[in-house]
Protein backbone atom coordinates (compact mmCIF):
# COMPACT_ATOMS: atom_id res chain seq x y z
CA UNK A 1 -23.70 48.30 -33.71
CA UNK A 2 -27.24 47.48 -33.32
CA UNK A 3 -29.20 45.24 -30.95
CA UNK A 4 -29.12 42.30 -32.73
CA UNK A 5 -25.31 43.18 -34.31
CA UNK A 6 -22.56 42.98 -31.50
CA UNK A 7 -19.40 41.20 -30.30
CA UNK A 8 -19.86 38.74 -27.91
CA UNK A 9 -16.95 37.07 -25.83
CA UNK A 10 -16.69 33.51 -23.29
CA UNK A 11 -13.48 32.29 -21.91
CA UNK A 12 -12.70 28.40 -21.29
CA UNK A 13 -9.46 27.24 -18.64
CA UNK A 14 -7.96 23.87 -18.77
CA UNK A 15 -8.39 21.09 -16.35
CA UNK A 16 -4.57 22.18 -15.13
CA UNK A 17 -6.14 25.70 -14.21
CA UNK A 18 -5.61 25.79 -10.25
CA UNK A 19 -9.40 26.44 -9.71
CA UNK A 20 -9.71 23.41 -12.15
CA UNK A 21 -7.93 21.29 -10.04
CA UNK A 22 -9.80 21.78 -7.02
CA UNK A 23 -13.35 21.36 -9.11
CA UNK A 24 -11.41 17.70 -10.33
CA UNK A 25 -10.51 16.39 -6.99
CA UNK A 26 -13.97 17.92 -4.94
CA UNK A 27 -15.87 15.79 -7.74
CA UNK A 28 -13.58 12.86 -7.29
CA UNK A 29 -14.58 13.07 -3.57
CA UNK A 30 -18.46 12.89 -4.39
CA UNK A 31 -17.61 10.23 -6.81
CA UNK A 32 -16.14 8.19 -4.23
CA UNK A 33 -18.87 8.49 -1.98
CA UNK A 34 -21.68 8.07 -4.29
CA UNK A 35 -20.08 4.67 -5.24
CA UNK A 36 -20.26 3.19 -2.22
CA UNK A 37 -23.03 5.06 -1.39
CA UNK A 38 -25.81 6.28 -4.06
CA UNK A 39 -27.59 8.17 -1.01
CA UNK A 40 -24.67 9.62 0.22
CA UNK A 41 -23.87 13.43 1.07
CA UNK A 42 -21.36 15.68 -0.23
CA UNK A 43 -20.36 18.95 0.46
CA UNK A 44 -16.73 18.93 -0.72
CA UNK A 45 -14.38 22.02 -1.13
CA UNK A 46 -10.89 22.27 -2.08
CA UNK A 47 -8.16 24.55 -1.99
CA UNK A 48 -4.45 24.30 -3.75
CA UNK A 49 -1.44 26.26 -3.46
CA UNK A 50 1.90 25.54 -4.07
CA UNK A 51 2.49 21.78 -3.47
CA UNK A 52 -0.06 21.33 -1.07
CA UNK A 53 -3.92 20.41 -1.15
CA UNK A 54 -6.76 20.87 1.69
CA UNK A 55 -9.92 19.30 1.35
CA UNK A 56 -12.68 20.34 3.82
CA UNK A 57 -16.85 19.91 4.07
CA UNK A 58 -19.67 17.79 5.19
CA UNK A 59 -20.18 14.10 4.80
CA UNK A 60 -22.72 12.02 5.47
CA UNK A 61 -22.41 8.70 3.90
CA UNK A 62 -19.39 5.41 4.42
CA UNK A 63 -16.33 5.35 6.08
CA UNK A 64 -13.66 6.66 3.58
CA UNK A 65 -10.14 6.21 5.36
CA UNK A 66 -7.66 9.60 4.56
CA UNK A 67 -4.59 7.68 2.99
CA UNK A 68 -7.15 5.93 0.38
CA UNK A 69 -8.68 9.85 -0.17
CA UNK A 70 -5.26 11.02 -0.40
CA UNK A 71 -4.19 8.62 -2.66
CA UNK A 72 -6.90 9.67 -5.04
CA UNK A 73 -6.31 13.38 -4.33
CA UNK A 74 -2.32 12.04 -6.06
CA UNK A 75 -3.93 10.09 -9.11
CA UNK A 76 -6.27 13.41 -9.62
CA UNK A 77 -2.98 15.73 -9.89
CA UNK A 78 -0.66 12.82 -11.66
CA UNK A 79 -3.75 12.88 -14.20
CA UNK A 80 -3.60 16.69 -15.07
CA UNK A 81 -0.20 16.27 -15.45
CA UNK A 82 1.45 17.89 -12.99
CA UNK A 83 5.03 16.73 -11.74
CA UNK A 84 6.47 20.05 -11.46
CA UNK A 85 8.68 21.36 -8.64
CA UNK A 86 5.96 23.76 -7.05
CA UNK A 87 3.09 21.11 -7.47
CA UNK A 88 3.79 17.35 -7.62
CA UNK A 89 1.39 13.96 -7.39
CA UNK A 90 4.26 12.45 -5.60
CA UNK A 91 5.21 15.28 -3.27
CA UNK A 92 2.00 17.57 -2.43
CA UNK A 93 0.77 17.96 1.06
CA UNK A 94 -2.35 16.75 0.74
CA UNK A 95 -4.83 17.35 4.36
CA UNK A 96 -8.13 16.64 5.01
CA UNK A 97 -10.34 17.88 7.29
CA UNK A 98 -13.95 16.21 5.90
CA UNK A 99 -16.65 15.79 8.97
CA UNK A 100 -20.08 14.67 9.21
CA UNK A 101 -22.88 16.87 7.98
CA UNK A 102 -24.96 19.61 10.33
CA UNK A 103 -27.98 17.55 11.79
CA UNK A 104 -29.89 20.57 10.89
CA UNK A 105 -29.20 20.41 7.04
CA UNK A 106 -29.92 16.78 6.92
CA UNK A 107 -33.38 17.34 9.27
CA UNK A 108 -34.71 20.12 6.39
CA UNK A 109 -33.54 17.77 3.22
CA UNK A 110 -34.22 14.01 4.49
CA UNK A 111 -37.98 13.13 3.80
CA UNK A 112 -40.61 11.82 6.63
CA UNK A 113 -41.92 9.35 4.72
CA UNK A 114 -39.27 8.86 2.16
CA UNK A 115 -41.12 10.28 -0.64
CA UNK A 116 -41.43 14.11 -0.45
CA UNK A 117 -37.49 14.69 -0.16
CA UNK A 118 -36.95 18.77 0.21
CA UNK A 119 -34.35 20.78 -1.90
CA UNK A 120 -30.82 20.70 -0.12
CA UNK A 121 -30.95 24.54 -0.03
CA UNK A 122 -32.70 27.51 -1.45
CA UNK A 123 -31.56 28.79 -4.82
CA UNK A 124 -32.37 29.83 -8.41
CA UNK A 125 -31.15 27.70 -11.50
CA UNK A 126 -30.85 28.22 -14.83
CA UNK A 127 -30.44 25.69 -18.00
CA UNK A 128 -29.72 27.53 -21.63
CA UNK A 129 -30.12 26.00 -25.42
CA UNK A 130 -29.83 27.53 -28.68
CA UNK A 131 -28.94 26.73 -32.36
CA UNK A 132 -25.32 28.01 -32.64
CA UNK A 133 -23.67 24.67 -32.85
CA UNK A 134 -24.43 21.10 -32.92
CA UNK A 135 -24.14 20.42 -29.06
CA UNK A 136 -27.12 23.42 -28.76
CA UNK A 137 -24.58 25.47 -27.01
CA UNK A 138 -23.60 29.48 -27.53
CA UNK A 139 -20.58 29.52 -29.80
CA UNK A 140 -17.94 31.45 -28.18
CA UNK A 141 -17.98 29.08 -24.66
CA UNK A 142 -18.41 26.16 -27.27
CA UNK A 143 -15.25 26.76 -29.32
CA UNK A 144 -13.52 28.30 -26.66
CA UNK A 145 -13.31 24.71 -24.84
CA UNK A 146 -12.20 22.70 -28.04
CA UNK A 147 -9.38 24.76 -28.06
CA UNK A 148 -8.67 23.57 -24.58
CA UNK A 149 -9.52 20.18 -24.79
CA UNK A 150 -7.92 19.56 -28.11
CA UNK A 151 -4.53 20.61 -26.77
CA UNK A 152 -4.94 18.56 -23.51
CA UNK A 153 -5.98 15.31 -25.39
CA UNK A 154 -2.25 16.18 -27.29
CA UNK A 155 -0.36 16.91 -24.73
CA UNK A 156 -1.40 14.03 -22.86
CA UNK A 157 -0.50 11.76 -25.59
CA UNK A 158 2.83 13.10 -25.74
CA UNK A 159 2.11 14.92 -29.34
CA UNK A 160 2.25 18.50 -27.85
CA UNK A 161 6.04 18.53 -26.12
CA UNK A 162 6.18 21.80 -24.37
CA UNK A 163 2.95 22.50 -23.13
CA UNK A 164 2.08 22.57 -19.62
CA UNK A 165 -1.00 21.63 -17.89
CA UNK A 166 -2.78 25.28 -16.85
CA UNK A 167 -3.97 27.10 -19.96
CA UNK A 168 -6.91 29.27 -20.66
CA UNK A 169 -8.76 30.34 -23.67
CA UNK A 170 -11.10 32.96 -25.29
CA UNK A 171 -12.87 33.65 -28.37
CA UNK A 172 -14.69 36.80 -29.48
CA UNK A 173 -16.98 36.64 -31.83
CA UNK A 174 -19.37 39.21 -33.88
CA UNK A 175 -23.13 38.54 -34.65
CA UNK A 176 -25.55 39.74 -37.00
CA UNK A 177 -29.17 39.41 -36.41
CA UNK A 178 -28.51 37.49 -32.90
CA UNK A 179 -26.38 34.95 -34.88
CA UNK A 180 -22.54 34.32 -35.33
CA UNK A 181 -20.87 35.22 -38.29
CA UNK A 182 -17.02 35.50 -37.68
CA UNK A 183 -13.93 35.48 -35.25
CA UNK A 184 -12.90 38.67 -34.38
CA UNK A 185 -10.20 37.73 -31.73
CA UNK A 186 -8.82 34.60 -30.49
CA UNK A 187 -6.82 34.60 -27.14
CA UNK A 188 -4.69 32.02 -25.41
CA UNK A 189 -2.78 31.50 -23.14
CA UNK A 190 -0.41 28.56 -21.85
CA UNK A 191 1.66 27.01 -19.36
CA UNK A 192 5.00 25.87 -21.23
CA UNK A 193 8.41 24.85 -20.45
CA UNK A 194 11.56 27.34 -19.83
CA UNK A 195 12.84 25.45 -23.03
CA UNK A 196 10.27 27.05 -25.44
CA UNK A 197 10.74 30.28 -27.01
CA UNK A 198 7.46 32.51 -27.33
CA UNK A 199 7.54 32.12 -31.01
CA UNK A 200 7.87 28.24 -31.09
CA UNK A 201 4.56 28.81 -28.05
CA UNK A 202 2.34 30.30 -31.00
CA UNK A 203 4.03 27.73 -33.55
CA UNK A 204 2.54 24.91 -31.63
CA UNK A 205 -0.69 26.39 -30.54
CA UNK A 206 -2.23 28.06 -33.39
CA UNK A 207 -3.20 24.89 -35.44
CA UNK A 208 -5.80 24.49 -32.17
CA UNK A 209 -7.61 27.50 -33.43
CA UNK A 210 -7.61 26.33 -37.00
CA UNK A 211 -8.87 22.40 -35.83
CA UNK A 212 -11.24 24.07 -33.35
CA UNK A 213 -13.17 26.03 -34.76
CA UNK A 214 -14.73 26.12 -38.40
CA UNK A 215 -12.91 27.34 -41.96
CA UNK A 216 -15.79 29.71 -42.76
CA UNK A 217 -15.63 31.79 -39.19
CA UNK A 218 -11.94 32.36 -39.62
CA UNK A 219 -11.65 33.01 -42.91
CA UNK A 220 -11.36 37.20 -42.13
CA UNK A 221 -9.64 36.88 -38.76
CA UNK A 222 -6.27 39.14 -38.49
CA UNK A 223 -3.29 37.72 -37.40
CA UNK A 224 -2.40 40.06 -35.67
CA UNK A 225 -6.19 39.73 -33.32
CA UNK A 226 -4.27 35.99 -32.33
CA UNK A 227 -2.85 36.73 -28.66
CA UNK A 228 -0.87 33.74 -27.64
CA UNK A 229 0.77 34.59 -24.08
CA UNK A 230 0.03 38.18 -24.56
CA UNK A 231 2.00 39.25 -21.08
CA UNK A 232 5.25 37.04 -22.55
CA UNK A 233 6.07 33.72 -20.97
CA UNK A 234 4.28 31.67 -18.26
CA UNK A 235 6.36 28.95 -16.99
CA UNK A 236 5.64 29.44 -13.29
CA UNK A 237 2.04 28.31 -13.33
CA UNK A 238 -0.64 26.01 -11.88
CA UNK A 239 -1.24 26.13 -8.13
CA UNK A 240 2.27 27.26 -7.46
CA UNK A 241 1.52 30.38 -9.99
CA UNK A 242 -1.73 31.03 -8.03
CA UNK A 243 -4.31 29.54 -5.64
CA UNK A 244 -7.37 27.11 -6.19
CA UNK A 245 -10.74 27.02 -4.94
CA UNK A 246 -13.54 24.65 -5.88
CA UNK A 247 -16.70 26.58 -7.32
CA UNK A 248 -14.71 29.61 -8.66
CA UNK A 249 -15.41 28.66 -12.60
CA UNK A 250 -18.79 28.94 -12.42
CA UNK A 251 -19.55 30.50 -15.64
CA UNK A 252 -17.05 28.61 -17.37
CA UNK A 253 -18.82 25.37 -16.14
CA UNK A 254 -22.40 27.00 -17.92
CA UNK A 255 -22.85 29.09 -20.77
CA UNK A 256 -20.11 31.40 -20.75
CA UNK A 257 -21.99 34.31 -20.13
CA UNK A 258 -24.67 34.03 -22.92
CA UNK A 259 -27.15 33.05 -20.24
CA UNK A 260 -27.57 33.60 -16.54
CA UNK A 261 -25.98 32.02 -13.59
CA UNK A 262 -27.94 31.32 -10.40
CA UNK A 263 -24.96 31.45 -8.62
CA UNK A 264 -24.35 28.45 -6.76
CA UNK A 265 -21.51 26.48 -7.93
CA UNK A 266 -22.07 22.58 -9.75
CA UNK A 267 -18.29 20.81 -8.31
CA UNK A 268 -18.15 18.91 -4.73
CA UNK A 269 -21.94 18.81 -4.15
CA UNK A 270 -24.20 15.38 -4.08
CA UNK A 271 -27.21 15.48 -6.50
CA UNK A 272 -29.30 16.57 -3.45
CA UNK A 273 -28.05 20.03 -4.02
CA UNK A 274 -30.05 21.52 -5.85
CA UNK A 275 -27.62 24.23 -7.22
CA UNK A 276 -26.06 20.99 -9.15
CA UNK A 277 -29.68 19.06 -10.04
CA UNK A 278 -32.07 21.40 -10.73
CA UNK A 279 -28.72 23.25 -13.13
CA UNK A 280 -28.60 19.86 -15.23
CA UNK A 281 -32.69 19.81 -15.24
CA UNK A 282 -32.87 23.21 -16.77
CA UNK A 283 -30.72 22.58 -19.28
CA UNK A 284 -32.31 19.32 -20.38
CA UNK A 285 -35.22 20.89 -20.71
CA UNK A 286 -34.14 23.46 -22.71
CA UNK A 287 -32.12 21.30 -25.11
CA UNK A 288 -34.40 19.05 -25.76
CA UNK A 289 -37.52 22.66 -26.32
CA UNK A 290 -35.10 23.63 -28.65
CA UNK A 291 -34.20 20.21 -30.31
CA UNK A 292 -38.21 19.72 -31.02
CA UNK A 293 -38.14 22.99 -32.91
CA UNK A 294 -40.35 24.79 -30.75
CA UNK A 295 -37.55 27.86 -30.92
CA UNK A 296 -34.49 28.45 -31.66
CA UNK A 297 -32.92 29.69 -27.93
CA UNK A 298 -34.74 29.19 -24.54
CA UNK A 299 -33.64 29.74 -21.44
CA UNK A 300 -35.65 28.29 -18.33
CA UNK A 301 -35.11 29.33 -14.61
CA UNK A 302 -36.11 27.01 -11.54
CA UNK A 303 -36.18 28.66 -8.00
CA UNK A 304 -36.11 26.28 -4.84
CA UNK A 305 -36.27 26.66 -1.19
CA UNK A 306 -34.75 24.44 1.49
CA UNK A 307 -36.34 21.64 2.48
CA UNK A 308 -39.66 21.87 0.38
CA UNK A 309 -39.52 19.61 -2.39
CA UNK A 310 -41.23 21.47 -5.51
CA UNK A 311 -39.68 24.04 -7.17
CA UNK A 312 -41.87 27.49 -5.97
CA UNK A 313 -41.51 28.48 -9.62
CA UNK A 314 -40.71 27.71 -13.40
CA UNK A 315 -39.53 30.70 -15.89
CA UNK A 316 -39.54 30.29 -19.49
CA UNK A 317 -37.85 33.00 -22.05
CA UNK A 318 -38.30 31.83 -26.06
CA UNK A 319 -36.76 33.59 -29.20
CA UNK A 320 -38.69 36.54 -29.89
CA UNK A 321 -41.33 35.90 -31.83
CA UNK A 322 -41.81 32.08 -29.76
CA UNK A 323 -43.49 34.11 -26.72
CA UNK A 324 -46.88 32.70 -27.21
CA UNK A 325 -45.97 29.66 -27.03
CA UNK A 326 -44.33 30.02 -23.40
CA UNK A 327 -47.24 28.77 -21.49
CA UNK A 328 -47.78 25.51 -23.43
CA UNK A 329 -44.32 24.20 -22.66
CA UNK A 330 -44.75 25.44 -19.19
CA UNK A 331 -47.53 23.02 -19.03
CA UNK A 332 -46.22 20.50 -20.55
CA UNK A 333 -43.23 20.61 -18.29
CA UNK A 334 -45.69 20.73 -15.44
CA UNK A 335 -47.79 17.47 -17.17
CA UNK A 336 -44.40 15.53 -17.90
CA UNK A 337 -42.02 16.25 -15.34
CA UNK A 338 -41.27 15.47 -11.84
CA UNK A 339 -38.67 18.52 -11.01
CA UNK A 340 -38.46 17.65 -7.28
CA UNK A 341 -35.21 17.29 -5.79
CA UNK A 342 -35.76 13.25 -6.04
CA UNK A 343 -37.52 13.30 -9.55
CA UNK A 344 -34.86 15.10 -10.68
CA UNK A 345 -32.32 12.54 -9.28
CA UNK A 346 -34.41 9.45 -10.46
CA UNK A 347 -35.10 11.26 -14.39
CA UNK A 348 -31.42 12.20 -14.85
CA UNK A 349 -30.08 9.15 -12.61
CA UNK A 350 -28.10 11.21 -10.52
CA UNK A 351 -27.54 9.51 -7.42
CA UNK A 352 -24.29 7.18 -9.91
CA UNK A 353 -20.56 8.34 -9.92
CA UNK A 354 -20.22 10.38 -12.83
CA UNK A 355 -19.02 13.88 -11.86
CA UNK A 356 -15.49 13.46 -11.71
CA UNK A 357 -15.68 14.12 -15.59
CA UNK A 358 -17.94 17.05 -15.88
CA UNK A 359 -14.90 19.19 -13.80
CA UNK A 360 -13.30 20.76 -17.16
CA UNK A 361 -14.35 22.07 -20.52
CA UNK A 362 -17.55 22.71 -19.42
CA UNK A 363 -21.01 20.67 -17.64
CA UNK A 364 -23.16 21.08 -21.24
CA UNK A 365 -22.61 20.76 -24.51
CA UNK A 366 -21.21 17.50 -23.91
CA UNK A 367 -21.85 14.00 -25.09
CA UNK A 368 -23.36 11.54 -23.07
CA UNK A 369 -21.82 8.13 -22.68
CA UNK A 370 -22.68 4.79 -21.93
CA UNK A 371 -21.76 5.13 -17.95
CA UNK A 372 -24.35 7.15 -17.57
CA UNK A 373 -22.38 11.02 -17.65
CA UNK A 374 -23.94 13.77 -18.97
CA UNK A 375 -27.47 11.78 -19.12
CA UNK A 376 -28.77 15.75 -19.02
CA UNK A 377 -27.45 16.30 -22.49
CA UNK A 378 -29.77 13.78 -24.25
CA UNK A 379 -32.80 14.79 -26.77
CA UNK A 380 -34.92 11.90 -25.78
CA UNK A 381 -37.76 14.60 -24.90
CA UNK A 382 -38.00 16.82 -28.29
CA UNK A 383 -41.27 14.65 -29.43
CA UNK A 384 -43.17 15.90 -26.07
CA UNK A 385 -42.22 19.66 -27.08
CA UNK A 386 -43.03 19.74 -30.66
CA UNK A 387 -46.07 22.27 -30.70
């Protein structure tokens, strides 16, 4: 194949994946901070195994007492939908060991004069957009997590009998000239009871596929390139099938691949961090570049360093053909937007409980909603990019 003629693959997992679980309940803790707290820090990490839980970071913020964390750690799991004999909501060993954050980290973020707030740590970030889909997300992570999210929204409502909570997805697709054509390959595969057969498994799951993603990519995908539990069954699953660590999803949670990942991970961290802020920054700004029309794809880095405030730099990469107009939008970004640590926070309105939801099927592409989640995702920008 050529350059510009390839196959190109992302992978989604479920909000039952064990690494899942941990992302879930560390954003549940910086939910429950930030809501009694909107200044309040965060540095949350979790690990599951089977039937037990350990939470463990820094906190700066209210008094939270252990049973009422615990408790929510329980309605996190009993959420999911897990009940199972190696990882319960009612019987889990749930521990915390949460203490107050290093004086030192706190000296280099918290501001002097409360206005010129530094970044919570050094780092590089990157935000993505192009014109694959509606949501101005790369296809393959796109339909990969409809797949996913479809069949949890079912099996939650008691339509998909069968199906247990930890699945995982994939979708290959091939492009011509840069764009998608066609699904070459389609894998999943899914937690399920010891009462379901592998062929009744594929019965069930397929019509995901076919709801998923559009007629016109599928209409020349084999049957036989449809891998539903391609190692046979998987009843044992979830933490008790393997162990869970916050931040371990990492390109899951972006672009699937199709763009570059600073590296830090989003779940568990207050908006001060910039690995989480300055990540839902880059992508607004390159949804709403490419929502004006100024190019079809962008991709925008921001690099920070702890405890100074402005980013130390701003990289823009256009379609080909869009290069010259790189150093406008640089200066419009640079005209228009405050990308410190606390513009970011006060632009996006950050400093709210609303992270608890971005923990599965992805932190873009998503649709923002009138409690202020996913404010990142809007186009409210595109008429200060149109060139």
């Amino acid at each position: 194949m050529t350059q510009n003629n390839y196959l190109f693959t992302s992978e989604s997992v479920s909000e039952g994946h064990p690494d899942k679980v941990c992302d879930r309940i560390s954003d549940m803790v910086v939910d429950s901070y930030l809501s009694k707290d909107p200044v309040a820090r965060v540095a949350c990490e979790t690990l599951t195994t089977t039937n037990k839980v350990v939470l463990a970071g820094e906190i700066r913020g209210p008094k939270i007492e252990k049973d009422d964390l615990i408790t929510k750690v329980r309605n996190c799991i009993k959420d999911i939908g897990y009940d199972q004999e190696g990882f319960s909501w009612k019987t889990a060993n749930i521990e915390t060991f949460l203490h107050e954050q290093s004086a030192d980290i706190a000296m280099g973020v918290d501001s002097k004069d409360n206005k010129d707030e530094g970044a919570g740590d050094q780092g590089i970030m990157f935000g993505f957009a192009c014109k694959e889909t509606e949501d101005l997300m790369p296809a393959p992570i796109h339909y990969s997590h409809k797949i996913l999210r479809l069949m949890a929204q079912d099996r939650k409502k008691g339509t998909l009998i069968g199906i247990e909570p930890d699945s995982k997805s994939q979708v290959t697709m091939l492009y011509e000239n840069d764009r998608p054509v066609k699904v070459t390959s389609v894998v999943i595969s899914t937690q399920h009871s010891k009462d379901l057969n592998q062929e009744k498994v594929r019965e069930l799951i397929i019509p995901y596929i076919k709801k998923s993603i559009p007629e016109n990519y599928l209409e020349e995908l084999d049957k036989k390139e449809i891998y539903i539990n391609p190692t046979g069954q998987f009843i044992i699953g979830g933490p008790d099938g393997d162990t869970g660590l916050t931040g371990r999803k990492i390109i899951v949670d972006t672009y699937g691949g199709a763009a570059p990942h600073g590296g830090g991970a989003f779940s568990g961290k207050d908006p001060t961090k910039v690995d989480r802020s300055a990540a839902y920054a880059s992508r607004y700004l390159a949804k709403n570049i490419v929502a004006s029309g100024a190019s079809s794809k962008c991709l925008i880095q921001l690099a920070y360093a702890i405890g100074v405030s402005k980013p130390l730099s701003i990289f823009i990469k256009l379609s080909d053909g869009d290069e010259s107009k790189v150093e406008k939008i640089k200066k419009i970004i640079n005209e228009n937007f405050d990308l410190s640590p606390r513009g970011i926070r006060e632009m996006l309105k950050l400093n709210n409980p609303i992270y608890e939801v971005t923990s599965a099927y992805g932190h873009f592409g998503r649709k923002p909603t009138n409690k202020g989640e996913f404010t990142w995702e809007k186009t409210d920008k595109i008429d200060l990019f149109k060139l």
